[in-house]
C-alpha atoms as a PDB file:
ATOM      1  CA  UNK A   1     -26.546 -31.747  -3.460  1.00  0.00           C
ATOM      2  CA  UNK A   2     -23.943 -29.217  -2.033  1.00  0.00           C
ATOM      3  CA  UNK A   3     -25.101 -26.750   0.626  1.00  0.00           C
ATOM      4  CA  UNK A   4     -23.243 -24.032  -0.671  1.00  0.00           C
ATOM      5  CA  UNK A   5     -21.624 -24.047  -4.513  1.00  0.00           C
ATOM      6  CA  UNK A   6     -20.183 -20.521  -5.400  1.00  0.00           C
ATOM      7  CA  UNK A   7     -18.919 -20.853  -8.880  1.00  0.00           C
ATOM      8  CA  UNK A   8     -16.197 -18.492 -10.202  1.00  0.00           C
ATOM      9  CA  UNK A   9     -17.173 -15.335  -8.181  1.00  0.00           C
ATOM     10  CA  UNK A  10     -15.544 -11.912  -9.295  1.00  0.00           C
ATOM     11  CA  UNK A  11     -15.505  -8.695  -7.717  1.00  0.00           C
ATOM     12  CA  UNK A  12     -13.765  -5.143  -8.753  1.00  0.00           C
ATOM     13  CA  UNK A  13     -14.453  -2.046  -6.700  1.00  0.00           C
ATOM     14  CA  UNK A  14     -13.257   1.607  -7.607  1.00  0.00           C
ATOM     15  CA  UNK A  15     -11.268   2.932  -5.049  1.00  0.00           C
ATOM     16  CA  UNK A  16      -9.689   6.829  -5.306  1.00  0.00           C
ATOM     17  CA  UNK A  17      -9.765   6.324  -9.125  1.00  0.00           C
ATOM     18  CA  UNK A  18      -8.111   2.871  -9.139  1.00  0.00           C
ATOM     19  CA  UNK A  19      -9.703  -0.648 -10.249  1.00  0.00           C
ATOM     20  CA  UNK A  20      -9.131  -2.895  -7.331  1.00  0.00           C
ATOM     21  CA  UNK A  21      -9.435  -7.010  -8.204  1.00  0.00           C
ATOM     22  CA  UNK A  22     -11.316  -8.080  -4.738  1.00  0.00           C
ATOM     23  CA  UNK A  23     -12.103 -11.409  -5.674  1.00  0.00           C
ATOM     24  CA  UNK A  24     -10.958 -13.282  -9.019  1.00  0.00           C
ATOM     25  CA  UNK A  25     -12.210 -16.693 -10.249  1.00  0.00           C
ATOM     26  CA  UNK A  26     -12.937 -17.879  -6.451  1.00  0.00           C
ATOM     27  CA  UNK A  27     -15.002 -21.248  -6.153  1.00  0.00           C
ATOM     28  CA  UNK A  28     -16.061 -22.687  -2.943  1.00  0.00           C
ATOM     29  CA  UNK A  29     -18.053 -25.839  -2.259  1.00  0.00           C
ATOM     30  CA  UNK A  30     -18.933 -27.337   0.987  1.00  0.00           C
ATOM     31  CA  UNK A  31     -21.742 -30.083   1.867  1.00  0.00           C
ATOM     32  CA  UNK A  32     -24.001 -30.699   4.294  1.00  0.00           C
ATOM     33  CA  UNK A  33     -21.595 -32.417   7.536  1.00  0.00           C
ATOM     34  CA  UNK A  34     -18.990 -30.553   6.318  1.00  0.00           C
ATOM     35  CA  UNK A  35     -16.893 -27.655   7.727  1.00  0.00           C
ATOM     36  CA  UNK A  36     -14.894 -25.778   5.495  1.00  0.00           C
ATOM     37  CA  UNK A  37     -11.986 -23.254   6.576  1.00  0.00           C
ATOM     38  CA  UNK A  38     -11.958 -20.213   4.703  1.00  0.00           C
ATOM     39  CA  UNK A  39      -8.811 -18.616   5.441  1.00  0.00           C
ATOM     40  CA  UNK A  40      -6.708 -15.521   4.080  1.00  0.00           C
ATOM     41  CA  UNK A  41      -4.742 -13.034   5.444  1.00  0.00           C
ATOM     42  CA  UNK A  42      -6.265  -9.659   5.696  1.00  0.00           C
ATOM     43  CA  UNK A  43      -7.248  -7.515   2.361  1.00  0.00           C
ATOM     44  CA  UNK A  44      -7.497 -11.184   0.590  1.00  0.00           C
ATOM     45  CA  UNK A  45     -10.705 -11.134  -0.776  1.00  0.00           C
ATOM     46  CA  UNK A  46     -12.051 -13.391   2.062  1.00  0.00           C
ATOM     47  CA  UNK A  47     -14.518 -10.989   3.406  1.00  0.00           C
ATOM     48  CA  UNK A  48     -16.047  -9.980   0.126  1.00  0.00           C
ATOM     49  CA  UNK A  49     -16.206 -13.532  -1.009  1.00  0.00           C
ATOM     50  CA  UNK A  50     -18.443 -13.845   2.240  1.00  0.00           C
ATOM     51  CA  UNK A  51     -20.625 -10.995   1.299  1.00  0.00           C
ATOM     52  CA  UNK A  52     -21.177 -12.808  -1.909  1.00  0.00           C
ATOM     53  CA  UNK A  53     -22.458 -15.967  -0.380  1.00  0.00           C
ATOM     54  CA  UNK A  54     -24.722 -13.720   1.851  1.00  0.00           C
ATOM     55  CA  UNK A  55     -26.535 -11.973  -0.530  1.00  0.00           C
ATOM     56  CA  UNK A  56     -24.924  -8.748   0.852  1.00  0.00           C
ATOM     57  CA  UNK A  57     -22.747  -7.648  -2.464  1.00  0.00           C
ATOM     58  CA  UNK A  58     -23.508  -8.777  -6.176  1.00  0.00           C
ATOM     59  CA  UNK A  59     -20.825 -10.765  -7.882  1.00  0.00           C
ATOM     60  CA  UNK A  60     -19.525  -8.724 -11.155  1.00  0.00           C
ATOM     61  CA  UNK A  61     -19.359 -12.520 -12.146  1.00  0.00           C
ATOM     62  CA  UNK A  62     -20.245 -15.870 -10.961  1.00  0.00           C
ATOM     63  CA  UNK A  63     -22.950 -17.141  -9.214  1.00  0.00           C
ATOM     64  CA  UNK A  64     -24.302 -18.336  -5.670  1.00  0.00           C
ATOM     65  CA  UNK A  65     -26.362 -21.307  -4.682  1.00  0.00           C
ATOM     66  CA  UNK A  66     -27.611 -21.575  -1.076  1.00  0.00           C
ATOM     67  CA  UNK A  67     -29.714 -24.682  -0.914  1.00  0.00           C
ATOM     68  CA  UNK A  68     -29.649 -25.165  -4.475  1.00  0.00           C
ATOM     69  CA  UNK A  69     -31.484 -21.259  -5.154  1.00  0.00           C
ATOM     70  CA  UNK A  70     -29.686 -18.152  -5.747  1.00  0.00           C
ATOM     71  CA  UNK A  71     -29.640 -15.685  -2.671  1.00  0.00           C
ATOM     72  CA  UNK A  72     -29.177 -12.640  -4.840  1.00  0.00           C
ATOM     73  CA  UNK A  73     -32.693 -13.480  -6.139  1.00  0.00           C
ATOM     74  CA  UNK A  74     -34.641 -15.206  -4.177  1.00  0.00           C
ATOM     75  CA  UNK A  75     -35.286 -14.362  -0.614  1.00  0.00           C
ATOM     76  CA  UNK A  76     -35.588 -18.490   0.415  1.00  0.00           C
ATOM     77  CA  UNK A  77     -32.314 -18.754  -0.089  1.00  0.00           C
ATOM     78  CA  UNK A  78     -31.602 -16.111   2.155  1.00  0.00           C
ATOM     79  CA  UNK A  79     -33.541 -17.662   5.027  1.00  0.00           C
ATOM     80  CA  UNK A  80     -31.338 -20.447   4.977  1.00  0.00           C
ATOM     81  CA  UNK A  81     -28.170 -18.760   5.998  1.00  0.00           C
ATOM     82  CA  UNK A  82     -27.208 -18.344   9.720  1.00  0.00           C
ATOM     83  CA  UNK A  83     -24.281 -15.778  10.942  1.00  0.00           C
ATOM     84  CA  UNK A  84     -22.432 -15.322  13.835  1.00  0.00           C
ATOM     85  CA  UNK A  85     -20.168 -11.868  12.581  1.00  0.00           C
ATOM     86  CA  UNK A  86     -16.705 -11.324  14.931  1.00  0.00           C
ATOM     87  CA  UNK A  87     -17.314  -9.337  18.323  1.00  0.00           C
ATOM     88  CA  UNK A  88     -20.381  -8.775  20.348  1.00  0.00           C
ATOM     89  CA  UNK A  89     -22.617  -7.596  17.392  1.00  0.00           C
ATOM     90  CA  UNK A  90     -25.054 -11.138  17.179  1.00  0.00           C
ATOM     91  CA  UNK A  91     -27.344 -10.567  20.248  1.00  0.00           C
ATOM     92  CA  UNK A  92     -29.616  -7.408  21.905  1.00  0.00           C
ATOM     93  CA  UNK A  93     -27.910  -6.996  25.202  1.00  0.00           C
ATOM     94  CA  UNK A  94     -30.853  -5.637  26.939  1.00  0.00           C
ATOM     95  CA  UNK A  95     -32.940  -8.607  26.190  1.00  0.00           C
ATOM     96  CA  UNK A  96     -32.830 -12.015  27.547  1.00  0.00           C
ATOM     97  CA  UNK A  97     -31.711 -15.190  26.037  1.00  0.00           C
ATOM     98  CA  UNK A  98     -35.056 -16.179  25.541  1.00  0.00           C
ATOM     99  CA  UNK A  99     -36.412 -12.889  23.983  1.00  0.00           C
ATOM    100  CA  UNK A 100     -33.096 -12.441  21.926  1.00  0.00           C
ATOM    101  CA  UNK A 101     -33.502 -16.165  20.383  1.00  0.00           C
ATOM    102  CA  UNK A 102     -38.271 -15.135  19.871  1.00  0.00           C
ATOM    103  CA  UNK A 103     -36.861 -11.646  18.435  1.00  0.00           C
ATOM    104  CA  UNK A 104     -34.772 -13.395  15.905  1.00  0.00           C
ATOM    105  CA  UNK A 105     -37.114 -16.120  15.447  1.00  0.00           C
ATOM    106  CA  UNK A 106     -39.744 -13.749  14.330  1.00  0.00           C
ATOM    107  CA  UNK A 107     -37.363 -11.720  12.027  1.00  0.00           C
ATOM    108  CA  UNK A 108     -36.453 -14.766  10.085  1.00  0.00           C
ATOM    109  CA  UNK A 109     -40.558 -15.395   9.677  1.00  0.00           C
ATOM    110  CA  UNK A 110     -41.180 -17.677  12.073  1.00  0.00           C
ATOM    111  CA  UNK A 111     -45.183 -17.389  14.289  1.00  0.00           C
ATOM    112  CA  UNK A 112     -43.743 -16.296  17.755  1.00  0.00           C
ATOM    113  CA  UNK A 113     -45.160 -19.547  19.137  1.00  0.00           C
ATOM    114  CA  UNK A 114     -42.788 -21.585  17.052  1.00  0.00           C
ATOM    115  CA  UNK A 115     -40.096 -18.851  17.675  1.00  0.00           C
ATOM    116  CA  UNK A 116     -40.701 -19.573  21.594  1.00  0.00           C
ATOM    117  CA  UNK A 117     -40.801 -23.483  21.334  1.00  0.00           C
ATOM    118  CA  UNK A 118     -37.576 -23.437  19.419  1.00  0.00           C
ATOM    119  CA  UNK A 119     -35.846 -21.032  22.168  1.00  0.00           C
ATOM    120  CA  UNK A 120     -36.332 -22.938  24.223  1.00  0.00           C
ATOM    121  CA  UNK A 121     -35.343 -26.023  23.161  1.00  0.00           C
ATOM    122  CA  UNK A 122     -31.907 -24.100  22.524  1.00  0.00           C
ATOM    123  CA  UNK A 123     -31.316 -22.746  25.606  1.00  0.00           C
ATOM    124  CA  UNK A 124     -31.772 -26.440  27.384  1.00  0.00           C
ATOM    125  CA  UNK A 125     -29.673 -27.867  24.487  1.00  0.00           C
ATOM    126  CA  UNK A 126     -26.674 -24.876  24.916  1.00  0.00           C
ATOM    127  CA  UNK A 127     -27.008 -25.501  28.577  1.00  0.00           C
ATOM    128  CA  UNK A 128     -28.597 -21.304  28.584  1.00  0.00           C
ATOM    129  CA  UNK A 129     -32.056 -22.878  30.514  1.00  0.00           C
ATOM    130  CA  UNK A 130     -30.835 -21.490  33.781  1.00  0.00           C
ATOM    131  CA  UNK A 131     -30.298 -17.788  32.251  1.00  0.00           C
ATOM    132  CA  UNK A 132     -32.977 -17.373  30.111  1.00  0.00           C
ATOM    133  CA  UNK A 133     -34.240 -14.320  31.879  1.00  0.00           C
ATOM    134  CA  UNK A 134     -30.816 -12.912  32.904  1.00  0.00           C
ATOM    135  CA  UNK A 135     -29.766  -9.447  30.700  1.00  0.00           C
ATOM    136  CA  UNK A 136     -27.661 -10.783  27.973  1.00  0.00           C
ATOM    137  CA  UNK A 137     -25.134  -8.668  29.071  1.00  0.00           C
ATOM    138  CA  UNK A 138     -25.331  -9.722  32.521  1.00  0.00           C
ATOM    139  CA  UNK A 139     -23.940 -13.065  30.874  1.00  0.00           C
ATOM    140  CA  UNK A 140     -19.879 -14.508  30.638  1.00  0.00           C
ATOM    141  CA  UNK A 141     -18.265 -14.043  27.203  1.00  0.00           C
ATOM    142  CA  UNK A 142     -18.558 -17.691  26.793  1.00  0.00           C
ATOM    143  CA  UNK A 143     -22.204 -18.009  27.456  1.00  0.00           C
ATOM    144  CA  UNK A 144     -22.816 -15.064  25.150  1.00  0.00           C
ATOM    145  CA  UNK A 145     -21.367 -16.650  22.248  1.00  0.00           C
ATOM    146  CA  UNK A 146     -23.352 -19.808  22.760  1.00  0.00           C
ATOM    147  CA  UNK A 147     -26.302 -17.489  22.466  1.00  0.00           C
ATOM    148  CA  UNK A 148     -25.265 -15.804  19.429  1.00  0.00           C
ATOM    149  CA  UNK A 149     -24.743 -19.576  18.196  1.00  0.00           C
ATOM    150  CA  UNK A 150     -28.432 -20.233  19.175  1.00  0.00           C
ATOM    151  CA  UNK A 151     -29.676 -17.074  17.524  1.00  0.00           C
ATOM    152  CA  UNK A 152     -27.763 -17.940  14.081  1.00  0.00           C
ATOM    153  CA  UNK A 153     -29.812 -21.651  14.243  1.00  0.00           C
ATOM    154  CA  UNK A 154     -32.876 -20.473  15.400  1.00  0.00           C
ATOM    155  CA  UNK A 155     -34.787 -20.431  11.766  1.00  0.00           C
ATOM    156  CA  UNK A 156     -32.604 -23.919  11.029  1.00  0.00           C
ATOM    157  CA  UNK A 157     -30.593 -22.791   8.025  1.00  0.00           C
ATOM    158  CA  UNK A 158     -28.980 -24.519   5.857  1.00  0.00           C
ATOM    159  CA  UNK A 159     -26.253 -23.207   6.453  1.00  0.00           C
ATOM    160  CA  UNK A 160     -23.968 -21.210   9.059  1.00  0.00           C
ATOM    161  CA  UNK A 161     -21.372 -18.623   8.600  1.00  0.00           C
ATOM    162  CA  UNK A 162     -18.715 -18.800  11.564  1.00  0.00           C
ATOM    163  CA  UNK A 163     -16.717 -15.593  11.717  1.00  0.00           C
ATOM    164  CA  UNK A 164     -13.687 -16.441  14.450  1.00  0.00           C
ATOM    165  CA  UNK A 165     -16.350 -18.163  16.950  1.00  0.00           C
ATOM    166  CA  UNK A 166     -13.805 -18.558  19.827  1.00  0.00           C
ATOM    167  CA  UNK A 167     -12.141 -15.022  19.597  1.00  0.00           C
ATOM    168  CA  UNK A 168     -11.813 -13.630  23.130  1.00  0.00           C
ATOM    169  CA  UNK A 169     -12.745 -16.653  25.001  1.00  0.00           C
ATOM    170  CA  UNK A 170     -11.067 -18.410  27.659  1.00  0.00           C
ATOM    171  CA  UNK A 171      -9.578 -21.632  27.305  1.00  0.00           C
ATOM    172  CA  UNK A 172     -13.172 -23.744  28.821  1.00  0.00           C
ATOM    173  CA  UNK A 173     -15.292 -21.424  27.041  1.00  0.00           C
ATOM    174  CA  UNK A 174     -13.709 -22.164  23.505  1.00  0.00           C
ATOM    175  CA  UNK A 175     -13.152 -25.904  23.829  1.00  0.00           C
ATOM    176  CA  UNK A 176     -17.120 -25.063  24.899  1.00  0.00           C
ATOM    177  CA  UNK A 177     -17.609 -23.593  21.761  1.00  0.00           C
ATOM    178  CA  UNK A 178     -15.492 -26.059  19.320  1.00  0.00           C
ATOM    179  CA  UNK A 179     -17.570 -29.174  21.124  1.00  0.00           C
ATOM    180  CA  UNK A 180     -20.693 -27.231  19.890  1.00  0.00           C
ATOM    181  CA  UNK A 181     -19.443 -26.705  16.432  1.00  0.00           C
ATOM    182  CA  UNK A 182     -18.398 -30.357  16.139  1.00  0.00           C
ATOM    183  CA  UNK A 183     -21.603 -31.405  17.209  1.00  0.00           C
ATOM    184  CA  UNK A 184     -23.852 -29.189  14.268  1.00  0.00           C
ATOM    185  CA  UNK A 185     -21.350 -30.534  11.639  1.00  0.00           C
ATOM    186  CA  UNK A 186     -21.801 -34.225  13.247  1.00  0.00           C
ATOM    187  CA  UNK A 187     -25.591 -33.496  12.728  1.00  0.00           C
ATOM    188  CA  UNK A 188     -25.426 -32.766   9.172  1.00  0.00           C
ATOM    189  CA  UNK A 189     -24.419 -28.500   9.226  1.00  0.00           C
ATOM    190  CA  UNK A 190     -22.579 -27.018   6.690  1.00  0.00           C
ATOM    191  CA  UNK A 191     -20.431 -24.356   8.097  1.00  0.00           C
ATOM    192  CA  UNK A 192     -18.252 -22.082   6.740  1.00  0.00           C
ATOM    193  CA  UNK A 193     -15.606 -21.117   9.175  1.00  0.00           C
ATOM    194  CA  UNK A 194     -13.354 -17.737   9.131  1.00  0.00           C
ATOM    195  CA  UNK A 195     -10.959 -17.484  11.412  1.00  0.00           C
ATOM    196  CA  UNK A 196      -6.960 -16.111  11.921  1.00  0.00           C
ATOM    197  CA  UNK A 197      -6.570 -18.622  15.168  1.00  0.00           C
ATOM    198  CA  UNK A 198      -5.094 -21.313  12.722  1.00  0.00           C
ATOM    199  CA  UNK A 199      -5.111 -23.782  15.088  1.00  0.00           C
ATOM    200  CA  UNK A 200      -8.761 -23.631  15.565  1.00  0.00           C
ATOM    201  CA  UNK A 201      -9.361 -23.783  11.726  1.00  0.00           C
ATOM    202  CA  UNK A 202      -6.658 -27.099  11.972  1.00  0.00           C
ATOM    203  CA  UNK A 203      -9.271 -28.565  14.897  1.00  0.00           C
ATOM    204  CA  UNK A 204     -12.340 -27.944  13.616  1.00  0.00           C
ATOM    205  CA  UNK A 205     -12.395 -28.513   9.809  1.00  0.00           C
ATOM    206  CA  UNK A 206     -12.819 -30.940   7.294  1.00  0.00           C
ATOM    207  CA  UNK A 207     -11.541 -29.119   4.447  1.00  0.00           C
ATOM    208  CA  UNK A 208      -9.499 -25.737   3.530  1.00  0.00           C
ATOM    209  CA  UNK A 209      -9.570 -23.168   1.405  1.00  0.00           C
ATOM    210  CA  UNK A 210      -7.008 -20.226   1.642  1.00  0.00           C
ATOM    211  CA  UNK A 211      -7.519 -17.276  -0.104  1.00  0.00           C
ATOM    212  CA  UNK A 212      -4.675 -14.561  -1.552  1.00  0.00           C
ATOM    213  CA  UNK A 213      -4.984 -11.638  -3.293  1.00  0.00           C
ATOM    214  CA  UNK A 214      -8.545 -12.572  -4.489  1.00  0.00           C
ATOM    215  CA  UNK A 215      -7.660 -15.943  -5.430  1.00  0.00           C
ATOM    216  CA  UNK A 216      -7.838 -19.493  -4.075  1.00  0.00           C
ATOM    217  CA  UNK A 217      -4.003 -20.572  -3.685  1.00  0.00           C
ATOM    218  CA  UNK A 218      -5.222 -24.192  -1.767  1.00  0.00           C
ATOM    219  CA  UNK A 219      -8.422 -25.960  -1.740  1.00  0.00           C
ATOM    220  CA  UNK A 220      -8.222 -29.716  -0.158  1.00  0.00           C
ATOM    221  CA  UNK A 221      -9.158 -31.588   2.757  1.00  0.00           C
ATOM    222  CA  UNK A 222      -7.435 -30.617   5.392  1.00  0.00           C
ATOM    223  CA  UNK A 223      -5.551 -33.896   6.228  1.00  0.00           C
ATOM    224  CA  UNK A 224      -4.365 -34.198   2.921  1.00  0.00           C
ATOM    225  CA  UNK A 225      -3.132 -30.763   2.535  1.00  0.00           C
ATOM    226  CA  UNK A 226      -0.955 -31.060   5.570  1.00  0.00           C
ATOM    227  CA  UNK A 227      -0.048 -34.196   4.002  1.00  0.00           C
ATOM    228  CA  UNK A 228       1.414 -32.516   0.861  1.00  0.00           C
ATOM    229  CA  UNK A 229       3.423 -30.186   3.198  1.00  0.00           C
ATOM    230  CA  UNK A 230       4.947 -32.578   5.223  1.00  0.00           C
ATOM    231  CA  UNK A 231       8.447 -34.196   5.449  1.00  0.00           C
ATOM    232  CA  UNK A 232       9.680 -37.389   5.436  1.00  0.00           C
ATOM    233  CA  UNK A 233      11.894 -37.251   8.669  1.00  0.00           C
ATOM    234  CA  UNK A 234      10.979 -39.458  11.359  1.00  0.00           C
ATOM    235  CA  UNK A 235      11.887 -39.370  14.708  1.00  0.00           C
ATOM    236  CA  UNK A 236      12.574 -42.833  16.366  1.00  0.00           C
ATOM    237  CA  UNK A 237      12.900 -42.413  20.714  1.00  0.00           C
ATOM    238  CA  UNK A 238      14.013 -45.900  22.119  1.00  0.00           C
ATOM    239  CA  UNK A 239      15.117 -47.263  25.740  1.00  0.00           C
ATOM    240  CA  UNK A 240      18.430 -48.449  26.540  1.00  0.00           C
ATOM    241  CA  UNK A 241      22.018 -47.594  24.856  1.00  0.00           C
ATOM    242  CA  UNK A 242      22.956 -47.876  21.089  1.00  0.00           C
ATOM    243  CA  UNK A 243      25.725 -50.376  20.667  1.00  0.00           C
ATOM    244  CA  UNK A 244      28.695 -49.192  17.785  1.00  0.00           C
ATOM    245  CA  UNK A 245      27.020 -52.102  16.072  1.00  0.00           C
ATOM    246  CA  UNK A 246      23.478 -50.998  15.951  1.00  0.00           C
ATOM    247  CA  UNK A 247      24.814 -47.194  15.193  1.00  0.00           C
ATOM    248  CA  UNK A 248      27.282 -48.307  12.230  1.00  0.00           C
ATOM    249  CA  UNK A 249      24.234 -50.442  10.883  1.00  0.00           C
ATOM    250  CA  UNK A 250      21.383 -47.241  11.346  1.00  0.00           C
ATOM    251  CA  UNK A 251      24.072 -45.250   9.229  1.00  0.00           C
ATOM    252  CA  UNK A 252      24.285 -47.329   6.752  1.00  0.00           C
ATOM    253  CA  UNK A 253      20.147 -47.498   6.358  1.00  0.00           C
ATOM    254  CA  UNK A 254      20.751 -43.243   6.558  1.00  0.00           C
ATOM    255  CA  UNK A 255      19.486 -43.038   9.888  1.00  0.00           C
ATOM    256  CA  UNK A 256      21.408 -40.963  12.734  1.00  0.00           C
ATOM    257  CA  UNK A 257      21.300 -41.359  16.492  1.00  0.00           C
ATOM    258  CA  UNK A 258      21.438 -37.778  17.820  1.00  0.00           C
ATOM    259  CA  UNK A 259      20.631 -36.804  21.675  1.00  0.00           C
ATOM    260  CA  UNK A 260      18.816 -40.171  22.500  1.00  0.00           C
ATOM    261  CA  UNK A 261      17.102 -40.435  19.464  1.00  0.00           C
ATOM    262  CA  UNK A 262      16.852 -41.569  15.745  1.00  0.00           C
ATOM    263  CA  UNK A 263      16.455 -39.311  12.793  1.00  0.00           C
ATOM    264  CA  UNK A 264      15.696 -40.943   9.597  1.00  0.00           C
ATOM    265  CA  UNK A 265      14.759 -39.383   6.269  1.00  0.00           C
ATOM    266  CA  UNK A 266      13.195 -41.430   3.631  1.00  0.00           C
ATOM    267  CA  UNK A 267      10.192 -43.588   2.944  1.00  0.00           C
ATOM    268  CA  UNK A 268       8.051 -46.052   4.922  1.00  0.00           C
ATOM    269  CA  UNK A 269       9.572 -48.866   3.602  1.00  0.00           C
ATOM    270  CA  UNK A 270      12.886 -47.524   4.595  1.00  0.00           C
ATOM    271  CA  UNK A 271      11.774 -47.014   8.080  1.00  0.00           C
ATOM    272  CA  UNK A 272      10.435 -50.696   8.540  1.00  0.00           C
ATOM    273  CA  UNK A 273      14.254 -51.564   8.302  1.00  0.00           C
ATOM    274  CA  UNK A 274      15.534 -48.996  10.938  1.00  0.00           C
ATOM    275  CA  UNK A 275      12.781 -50.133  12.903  1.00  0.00           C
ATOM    276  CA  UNK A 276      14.303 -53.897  12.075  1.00  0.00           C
ATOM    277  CA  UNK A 277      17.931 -52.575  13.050  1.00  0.00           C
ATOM    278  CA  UNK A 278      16.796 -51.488  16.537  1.00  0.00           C
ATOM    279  CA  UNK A 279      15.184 -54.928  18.299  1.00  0.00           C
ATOM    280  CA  UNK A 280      14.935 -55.912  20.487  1.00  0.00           C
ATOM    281  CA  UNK A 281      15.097 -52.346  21.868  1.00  0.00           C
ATOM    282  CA  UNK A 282      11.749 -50.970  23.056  1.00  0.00           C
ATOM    283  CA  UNK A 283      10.286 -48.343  20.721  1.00  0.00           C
ATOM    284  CA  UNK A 284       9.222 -45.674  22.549  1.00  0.00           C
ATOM    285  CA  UNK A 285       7.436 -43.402  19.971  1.00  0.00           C
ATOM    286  CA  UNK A 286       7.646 -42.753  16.315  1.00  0.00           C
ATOM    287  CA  UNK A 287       6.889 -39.650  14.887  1.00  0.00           C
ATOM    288  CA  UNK A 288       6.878 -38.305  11.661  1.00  0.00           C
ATOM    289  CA  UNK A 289       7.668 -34.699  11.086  1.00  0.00           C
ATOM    290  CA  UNK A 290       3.994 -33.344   9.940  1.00  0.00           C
ATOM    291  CA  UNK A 291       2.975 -29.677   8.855  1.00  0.00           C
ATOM    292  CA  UNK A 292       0.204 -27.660  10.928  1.00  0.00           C
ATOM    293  CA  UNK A 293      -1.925 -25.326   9.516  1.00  0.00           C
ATOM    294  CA  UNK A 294       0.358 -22.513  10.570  1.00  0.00           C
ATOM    295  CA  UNK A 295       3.245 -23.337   8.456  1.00  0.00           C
ATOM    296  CA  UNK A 296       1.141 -24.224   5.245  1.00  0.00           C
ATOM    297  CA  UNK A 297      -0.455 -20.665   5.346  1.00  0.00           C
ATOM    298  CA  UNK A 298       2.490 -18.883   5.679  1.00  0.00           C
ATOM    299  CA  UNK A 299       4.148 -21.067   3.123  1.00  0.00           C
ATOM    300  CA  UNK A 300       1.360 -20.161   0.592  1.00  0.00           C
ATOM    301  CA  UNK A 301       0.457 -16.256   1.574  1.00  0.00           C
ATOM    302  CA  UNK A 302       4.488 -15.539   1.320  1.00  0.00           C
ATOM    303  CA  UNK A 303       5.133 -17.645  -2.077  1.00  0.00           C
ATOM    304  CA  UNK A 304       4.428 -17.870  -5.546  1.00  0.00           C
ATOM    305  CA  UNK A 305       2.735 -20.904  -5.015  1.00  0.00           C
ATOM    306  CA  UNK A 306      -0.726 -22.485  -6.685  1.00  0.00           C
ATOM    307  CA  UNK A 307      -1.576 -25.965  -5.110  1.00  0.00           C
END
C-alpha cells in the first residue's frame, strides 16, 4: 500500500474578485523507500498541493490518503506526517536538543517517558549526544537542521515532508544532511521532497514530479525522465593520433574527430562500430550526452509541453 496517494486534488481561491486555479487535477503517489521530488517554480501550485497532503487546506476536489486514512478527517492520519518547513521555524531555540525532541514528542501524544527514550536515541543516532543540553541556538546551522530532522521523526510517521532540507548549509553540513535523508528512505521512509536546489532533488530522489500552473507537466522516475531528455551524441576521448585512414573511416560511420576527441550521433549499435574503427587505440572514456535535472525543468516550466 502507498504511503501517500493524493488523487486528483483541486483548489480555487478568490483573490481581489478573481477565481484563481491553484491546483488542477494534481495526483501524487509515493511508497514507503521512496523519495519523491516535488518540484515547481514559484506560484505553481506546489505549496498548496502540500497543504493538501497536510491536512492544512481542504481540497475543492480530490482526496488524501496518509497511511491509507484521510487526514482531513481523521486525526491518525495526521499523526503520521512529519515536517521540516524552509528556515529556522522547526525547533524552540531556547530549549535544548533533548527538551525540543520530549516537547515535540509529547505534542504528537506520546507519555514523556517514551518521548525521552526516543530523544535520545536520536540525538546518539544524528550524532546530537554531545549537545543535548546546549541552547539550540547556541548550535551550527548544520547541527540545527539535523535536529529539526529529529523533531519531524520523533512520533515515527509515516511519512516526512522535506521543504529545501539543505538550504543555507555549507558544503559538509548538506552532504551531512543528504547522507541522513538517504539513510530514512534506505530504511523504508517515504519522503516528499521540495526543493529549488535542482541538483539536490537530481541526488536524492527516486522519482519526480514537476508541477506548472497547478498541473503536473512530468511524473516519472527520475532516471528515466532524464532518459527521455537526453541526446544521442557521444563523446569518444582516445590516446595517440588519428591516422587519415581511421578519420576517413569514422566519417563515413558519421562520427567526427574534433579537438582530440570523437563526436558521434546515433544509436548504440552505431557506436559499437566507431568503437570497432578506433583499435587498437586505447579508449579513454565514453560519454553520452545526458540531461540533468536543471535542463528538464526549464525545458518543461518554459514550454507547452505534457510528458
Amino acid at each position: 500500500m502507498a504511503v501517500l496517494v493524493a488523487d486528483n486534488l483541486h483548489k480555487t481561491f478568490r483573490a481581489q474578485g478573481k477565481t484563481v486555479r491553484a491546483v488542477e487535477g494534481v495526483s501524487l503517489r509515493v511508497e514507503r523507500g521512496e523519495v519523491l521530488a516535488f518540484l515547481g517554480p514559484n506560484g505553481a501550485g506546489k505549496t498548496t498541493t502540500i497543504k493538501m497532503v497536510a491536512g492544512l487546506i481542504h481540497p475543492d476536489r480530490g482526496r488524501v490518503q496518509v497511511a491509507g486514512r484521510d487526514p482531513h478527517r481523521d486525526p491518525w492520519a495526521l499523526r503520521q506526517l512529519g515536517a521540516v518547513l524552509e528556515g529556522n521555524r522547526n525547533v524552540y531555540w531556547r530549549l535544548t536538543p533533548l527538551e525540543n525532541l520530549e516537547y515535540f514528542g509529547v505534542l504528537k501524544g506520546l507519555a514523556a517517558a517514551e518521548a525521552r527514550r526516543r530523544g535520545e536515541r536520536l540525538l546518539e543516532r544524528f550524532d546530537l549526544s554531545g549537545k543535548r543540553s546546549a541552547l539550540t541556538q547556541q548550535l551550527s546551522r548544520g547541527m540545527q537542521q539535523k535536529l529539526a530532522i529529529a523533531v519531524s521523526l520523533i512520533h515515527e510517521p509515516a511519512l516526512l515532508l522535506l521543504d529545501e532540507p539543505t538550504l543555507g548549509l555549507d558544503v559538509e553540513a548538506a552532504e551531512t544532511v543528504k547522507a541522513l535523508i538517504r539513510e530514512l528512505a534506505a530504511e523504508g521512509q517515504a519522503i516528499v521532497l521540495t526543493t529549488h536546489h535542482l541538483e539536490v532533488a537530481q541526488q536524492l530522489s527516486h522519482r519526480v514530479a514537476i508541477i506548472r500552473e497547478g498541473r503536473i507537466v512530468a511524473e516519472d522516475l527520475t532516471d528515466r525522465l532524464l532518459a527521455r531528455f537526453s541526446g544521442d551524441q557521444y563523446e569518444i576521448e582516445v590516446a595517440g593520433e588519428l591516422d587519415v585512414a581511421r578519420r576517413t573511416r569514422l566519417a563515413a560511420l558519421g562520427a567526427e574527430a574534433l579537438d582530440g576527441r570523437i563526436v558521434f550521433v546515433g544509436d548504440a549499435e552505431g557506436l559499437w562500430h566507431v568503437l570497432e574503427a578506433l583499435k587498437p587505440l586505447p579508449i579513454l572514456r565514453v560519454e553520452k550526452d545526458r540531461a540533468d535535472l536543471t535542463k528538464v525543468f526549464l525545458k518543461l516550466i518554459r514550454e507547452d509541453v505534457r510528458a
